[in-house]
PDB file of N, CA and C in Angstrom:
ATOM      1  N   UNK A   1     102.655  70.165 140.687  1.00  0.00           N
ATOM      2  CA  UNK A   1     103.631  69.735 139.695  1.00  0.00           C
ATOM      3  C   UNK A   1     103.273  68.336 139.204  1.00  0.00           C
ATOM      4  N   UNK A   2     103.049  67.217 139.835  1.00  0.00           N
ATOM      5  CA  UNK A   2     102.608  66.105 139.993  1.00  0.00           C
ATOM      6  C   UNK A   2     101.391  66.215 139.157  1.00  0.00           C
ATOM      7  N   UNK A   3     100.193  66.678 139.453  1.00  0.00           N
ATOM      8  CA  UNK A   3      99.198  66.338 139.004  1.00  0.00           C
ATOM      9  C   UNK A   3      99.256  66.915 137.416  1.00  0.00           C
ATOM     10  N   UNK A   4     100.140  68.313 136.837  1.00  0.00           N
ATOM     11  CA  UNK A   4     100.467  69.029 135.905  1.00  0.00           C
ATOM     12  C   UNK A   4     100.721  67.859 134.601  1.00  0.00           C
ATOM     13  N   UNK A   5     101.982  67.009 135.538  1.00  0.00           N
ATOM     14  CA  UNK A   5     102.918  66.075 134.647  1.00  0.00           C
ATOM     15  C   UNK A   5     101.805  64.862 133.973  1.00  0.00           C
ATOM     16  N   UNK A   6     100.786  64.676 135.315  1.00  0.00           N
ATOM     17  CA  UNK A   6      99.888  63.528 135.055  1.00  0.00           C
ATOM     18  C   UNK A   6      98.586  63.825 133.666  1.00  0.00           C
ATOM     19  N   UNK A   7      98.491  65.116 134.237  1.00  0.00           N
ATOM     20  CA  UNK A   7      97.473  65.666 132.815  1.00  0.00           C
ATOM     21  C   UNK A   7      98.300  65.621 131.394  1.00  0.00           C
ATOM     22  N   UNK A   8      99.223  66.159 131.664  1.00  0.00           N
ATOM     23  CA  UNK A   8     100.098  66.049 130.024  1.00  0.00           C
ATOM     24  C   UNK A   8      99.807  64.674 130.103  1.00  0.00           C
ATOM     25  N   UNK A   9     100.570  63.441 130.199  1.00  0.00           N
ATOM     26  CA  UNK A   9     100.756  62.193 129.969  1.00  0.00           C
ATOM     27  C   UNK A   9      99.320  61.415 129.398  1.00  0.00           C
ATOM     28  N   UNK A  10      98.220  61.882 130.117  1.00  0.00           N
ATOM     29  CA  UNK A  10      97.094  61.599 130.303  1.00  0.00           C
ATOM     30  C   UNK A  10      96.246  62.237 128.852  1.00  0.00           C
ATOM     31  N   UNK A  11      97.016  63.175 128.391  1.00  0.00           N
ATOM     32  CA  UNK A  11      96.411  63.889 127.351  1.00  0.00           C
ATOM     33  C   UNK A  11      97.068  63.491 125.665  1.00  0.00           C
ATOM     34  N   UNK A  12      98.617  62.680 125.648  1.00  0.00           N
ATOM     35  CA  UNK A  12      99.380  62.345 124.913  1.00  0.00           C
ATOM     36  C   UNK A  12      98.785  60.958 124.649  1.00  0.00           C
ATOM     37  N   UNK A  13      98.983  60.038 125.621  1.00  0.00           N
ATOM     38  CA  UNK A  13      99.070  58.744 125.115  1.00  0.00           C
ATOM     39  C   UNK A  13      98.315  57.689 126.667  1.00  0.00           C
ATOM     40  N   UNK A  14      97.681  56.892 126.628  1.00  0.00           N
ATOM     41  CA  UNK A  14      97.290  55.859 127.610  1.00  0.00           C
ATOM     42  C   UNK A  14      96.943  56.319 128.865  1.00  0.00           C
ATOM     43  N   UNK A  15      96.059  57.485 128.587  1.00  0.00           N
ATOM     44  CA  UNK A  15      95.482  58.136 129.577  1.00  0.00           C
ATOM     45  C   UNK A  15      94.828  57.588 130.710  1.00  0.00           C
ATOM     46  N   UNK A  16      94.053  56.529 130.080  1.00  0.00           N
ATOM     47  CA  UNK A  16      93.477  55.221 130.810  1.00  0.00           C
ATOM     48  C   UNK A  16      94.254  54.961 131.763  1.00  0.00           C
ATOM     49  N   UNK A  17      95.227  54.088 131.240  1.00  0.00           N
ATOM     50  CA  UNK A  17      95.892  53.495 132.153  1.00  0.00           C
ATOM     51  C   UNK A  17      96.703  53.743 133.521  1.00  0.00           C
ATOM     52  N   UNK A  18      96.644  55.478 133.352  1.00  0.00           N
ATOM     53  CA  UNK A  18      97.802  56.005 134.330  1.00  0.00           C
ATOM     54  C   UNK A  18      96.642  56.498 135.165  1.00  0.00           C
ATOM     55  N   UNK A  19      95.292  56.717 134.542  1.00  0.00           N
ATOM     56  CA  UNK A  19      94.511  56.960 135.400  1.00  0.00           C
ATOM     57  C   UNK A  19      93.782  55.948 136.285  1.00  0.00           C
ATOM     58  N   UNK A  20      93.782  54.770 136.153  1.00  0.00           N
ATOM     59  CA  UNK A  20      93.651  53.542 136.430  1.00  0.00           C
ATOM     60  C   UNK A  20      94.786  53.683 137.625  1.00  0.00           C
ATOM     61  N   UNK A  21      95.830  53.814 137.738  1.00  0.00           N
ATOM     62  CA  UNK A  21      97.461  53.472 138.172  1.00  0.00           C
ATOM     63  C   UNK A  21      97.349  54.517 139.485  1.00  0.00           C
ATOM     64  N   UNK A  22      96.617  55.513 139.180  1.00  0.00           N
ATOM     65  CA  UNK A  22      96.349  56.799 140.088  1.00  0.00           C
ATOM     66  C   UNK A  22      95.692  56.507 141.033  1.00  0.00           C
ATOM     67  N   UNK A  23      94.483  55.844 140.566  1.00  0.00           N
ATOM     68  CA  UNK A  23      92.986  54.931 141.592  1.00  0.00           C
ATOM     69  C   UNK A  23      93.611  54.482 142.321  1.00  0.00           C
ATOM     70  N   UNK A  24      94.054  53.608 141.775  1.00  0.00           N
ATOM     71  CA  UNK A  24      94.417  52.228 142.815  1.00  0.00           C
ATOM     72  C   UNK A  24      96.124  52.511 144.080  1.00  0.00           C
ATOM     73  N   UNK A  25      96.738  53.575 143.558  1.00  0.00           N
ATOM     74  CA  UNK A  25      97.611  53.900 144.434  1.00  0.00           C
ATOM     75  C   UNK A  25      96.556  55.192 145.442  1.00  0.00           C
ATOM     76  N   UNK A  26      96.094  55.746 145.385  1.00  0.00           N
ATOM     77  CA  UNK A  26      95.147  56.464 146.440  1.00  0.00           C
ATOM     78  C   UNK A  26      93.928  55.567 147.198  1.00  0.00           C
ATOM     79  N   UNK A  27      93.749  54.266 146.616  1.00  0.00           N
ATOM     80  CA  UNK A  27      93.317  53.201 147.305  1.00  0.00           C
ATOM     81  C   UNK A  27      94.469  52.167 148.870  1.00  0.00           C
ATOM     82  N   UNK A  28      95.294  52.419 147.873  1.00  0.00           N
ATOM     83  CA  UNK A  28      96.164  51.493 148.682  1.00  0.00           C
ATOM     84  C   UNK A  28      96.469  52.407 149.765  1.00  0.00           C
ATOM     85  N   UNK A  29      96.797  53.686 149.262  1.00  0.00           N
ATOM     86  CA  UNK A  29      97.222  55.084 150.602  1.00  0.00           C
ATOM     87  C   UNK A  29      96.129  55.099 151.336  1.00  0.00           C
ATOM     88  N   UNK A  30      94.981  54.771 151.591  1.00  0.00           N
ATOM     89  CA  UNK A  30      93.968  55.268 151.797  1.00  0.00           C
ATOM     90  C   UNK A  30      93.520  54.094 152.827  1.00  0.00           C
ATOM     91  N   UNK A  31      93.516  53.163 152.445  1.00  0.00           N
ATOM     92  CA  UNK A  31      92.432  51.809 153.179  1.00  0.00           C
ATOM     93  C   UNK A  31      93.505  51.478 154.459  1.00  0.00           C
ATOM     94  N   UNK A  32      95.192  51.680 154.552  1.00  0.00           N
ATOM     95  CA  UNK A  32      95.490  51.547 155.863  1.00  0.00           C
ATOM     96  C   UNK A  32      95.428  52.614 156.993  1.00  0.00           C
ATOM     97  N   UNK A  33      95.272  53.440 156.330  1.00  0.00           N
ATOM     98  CA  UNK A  33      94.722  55.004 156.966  1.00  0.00           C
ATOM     99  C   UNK A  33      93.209  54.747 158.139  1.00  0.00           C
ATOM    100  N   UNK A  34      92.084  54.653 156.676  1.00  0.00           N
ATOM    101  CA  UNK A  34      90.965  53.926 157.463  1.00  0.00           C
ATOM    102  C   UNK A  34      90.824  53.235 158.315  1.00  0.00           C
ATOM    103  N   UNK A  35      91.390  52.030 158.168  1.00  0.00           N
ATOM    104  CA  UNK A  35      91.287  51.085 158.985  1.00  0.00           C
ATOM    105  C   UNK A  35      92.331  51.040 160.798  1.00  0.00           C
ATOM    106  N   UNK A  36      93.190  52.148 160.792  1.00  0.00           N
ATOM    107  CA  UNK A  36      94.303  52.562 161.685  1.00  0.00           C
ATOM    108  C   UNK A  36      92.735  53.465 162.459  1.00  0.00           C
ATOM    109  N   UNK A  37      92.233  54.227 161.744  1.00  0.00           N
ATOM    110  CA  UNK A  37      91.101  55.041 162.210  1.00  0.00           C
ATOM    111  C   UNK A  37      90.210  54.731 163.028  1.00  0.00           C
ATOM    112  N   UNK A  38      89.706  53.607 162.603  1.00  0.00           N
ATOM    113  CA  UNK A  38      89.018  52.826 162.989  1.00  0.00           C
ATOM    114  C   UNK A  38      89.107  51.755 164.021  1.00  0.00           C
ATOM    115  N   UNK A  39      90.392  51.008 164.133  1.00  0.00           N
ATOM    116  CA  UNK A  39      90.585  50.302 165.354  1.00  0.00           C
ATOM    117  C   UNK A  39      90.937  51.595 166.396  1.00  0.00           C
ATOM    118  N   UNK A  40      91.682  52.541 166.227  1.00  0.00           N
ATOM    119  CA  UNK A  40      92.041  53.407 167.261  1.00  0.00           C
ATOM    120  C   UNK A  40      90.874  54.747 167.713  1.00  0.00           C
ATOM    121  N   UNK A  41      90.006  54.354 167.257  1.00  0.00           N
ATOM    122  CA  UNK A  41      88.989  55.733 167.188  1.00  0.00           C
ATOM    123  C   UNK A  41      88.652  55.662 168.859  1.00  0.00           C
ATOM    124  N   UNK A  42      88.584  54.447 169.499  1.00  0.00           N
ATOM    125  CA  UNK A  42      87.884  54.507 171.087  1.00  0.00           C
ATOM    126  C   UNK A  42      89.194  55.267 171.964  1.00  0.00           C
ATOM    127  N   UNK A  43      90.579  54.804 171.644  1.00  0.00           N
ATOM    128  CA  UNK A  43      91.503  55.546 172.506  1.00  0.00           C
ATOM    129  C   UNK A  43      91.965  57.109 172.094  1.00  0.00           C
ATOM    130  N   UNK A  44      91.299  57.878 170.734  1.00  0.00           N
ATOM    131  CA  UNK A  44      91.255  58.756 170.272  1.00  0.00           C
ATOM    132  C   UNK A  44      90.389  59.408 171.071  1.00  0.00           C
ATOM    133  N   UNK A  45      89.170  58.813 171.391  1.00  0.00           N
ATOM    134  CA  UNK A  45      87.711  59.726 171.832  1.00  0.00           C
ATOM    135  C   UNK A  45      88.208  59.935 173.378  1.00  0.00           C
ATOM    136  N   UNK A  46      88.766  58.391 174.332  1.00  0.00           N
ATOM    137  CA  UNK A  46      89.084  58.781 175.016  1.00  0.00           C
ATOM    138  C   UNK A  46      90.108  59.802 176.128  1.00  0.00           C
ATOM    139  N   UNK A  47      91.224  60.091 174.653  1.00  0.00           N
ATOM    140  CA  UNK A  47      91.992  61.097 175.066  1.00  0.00           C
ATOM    141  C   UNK A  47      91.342  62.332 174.595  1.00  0.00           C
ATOM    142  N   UNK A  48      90.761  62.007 173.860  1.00  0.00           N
ATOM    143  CA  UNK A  48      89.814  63.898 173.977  1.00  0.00           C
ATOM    144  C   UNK A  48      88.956  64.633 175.197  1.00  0.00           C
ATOM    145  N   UNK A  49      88.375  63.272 175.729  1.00  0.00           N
ATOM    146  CA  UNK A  49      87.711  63.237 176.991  1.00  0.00           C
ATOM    147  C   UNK A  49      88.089  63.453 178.084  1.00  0.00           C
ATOM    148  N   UNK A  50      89.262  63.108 178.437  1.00  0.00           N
ATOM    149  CA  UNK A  50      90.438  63.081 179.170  1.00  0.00           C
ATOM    150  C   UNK A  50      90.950  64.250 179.397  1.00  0.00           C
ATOM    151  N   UNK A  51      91.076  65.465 178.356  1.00  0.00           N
ATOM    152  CA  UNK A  51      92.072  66.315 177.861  1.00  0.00           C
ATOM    153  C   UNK A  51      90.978  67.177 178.193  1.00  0.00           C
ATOM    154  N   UNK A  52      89.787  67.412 177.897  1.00  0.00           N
ATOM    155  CA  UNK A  52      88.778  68.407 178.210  1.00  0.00           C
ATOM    156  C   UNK A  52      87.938  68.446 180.005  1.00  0.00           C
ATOM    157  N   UNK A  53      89.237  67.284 180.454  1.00  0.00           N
ATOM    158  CA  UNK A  53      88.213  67.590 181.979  1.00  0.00           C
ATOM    159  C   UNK A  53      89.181  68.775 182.627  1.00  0.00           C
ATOM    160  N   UNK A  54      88.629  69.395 183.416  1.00  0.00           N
ATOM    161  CA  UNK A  54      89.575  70.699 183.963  1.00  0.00           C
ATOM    162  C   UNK A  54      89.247  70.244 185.680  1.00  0.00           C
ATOM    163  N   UNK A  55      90.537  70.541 186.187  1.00  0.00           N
ATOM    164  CA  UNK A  55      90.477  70.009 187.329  1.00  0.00           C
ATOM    165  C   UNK A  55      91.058  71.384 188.080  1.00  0.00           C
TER     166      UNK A  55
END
């Protein structure tokens, strides 16, 4: 529905700009994601490790 509304708008008037507006909010969603990934990736690996020993 979302992306539907964004093509009309995008196809009428200042297509640029909303596509510009699109970037940079899937940037901002995106880089605290990464970076959460990334400091936590060693206590991630180690609960996988953890979880696959069979006792």
């Amino acid at each position: 529905i979302g992306l539907n509304q964004w093509k009309d708008q995008a196809s009428t008037a200042g297509g640029q700009a909303i596509q510009n507006l699109v970037i940079t909010g899937s940037l901002i969603t995106i880089v605290p994601l990464v970076i959460a990934f990334l400091c936590l990736q060693k206590y991630w690996q180690s609960g996988l490790a953890a979880g696959a020993v069979k006792e």
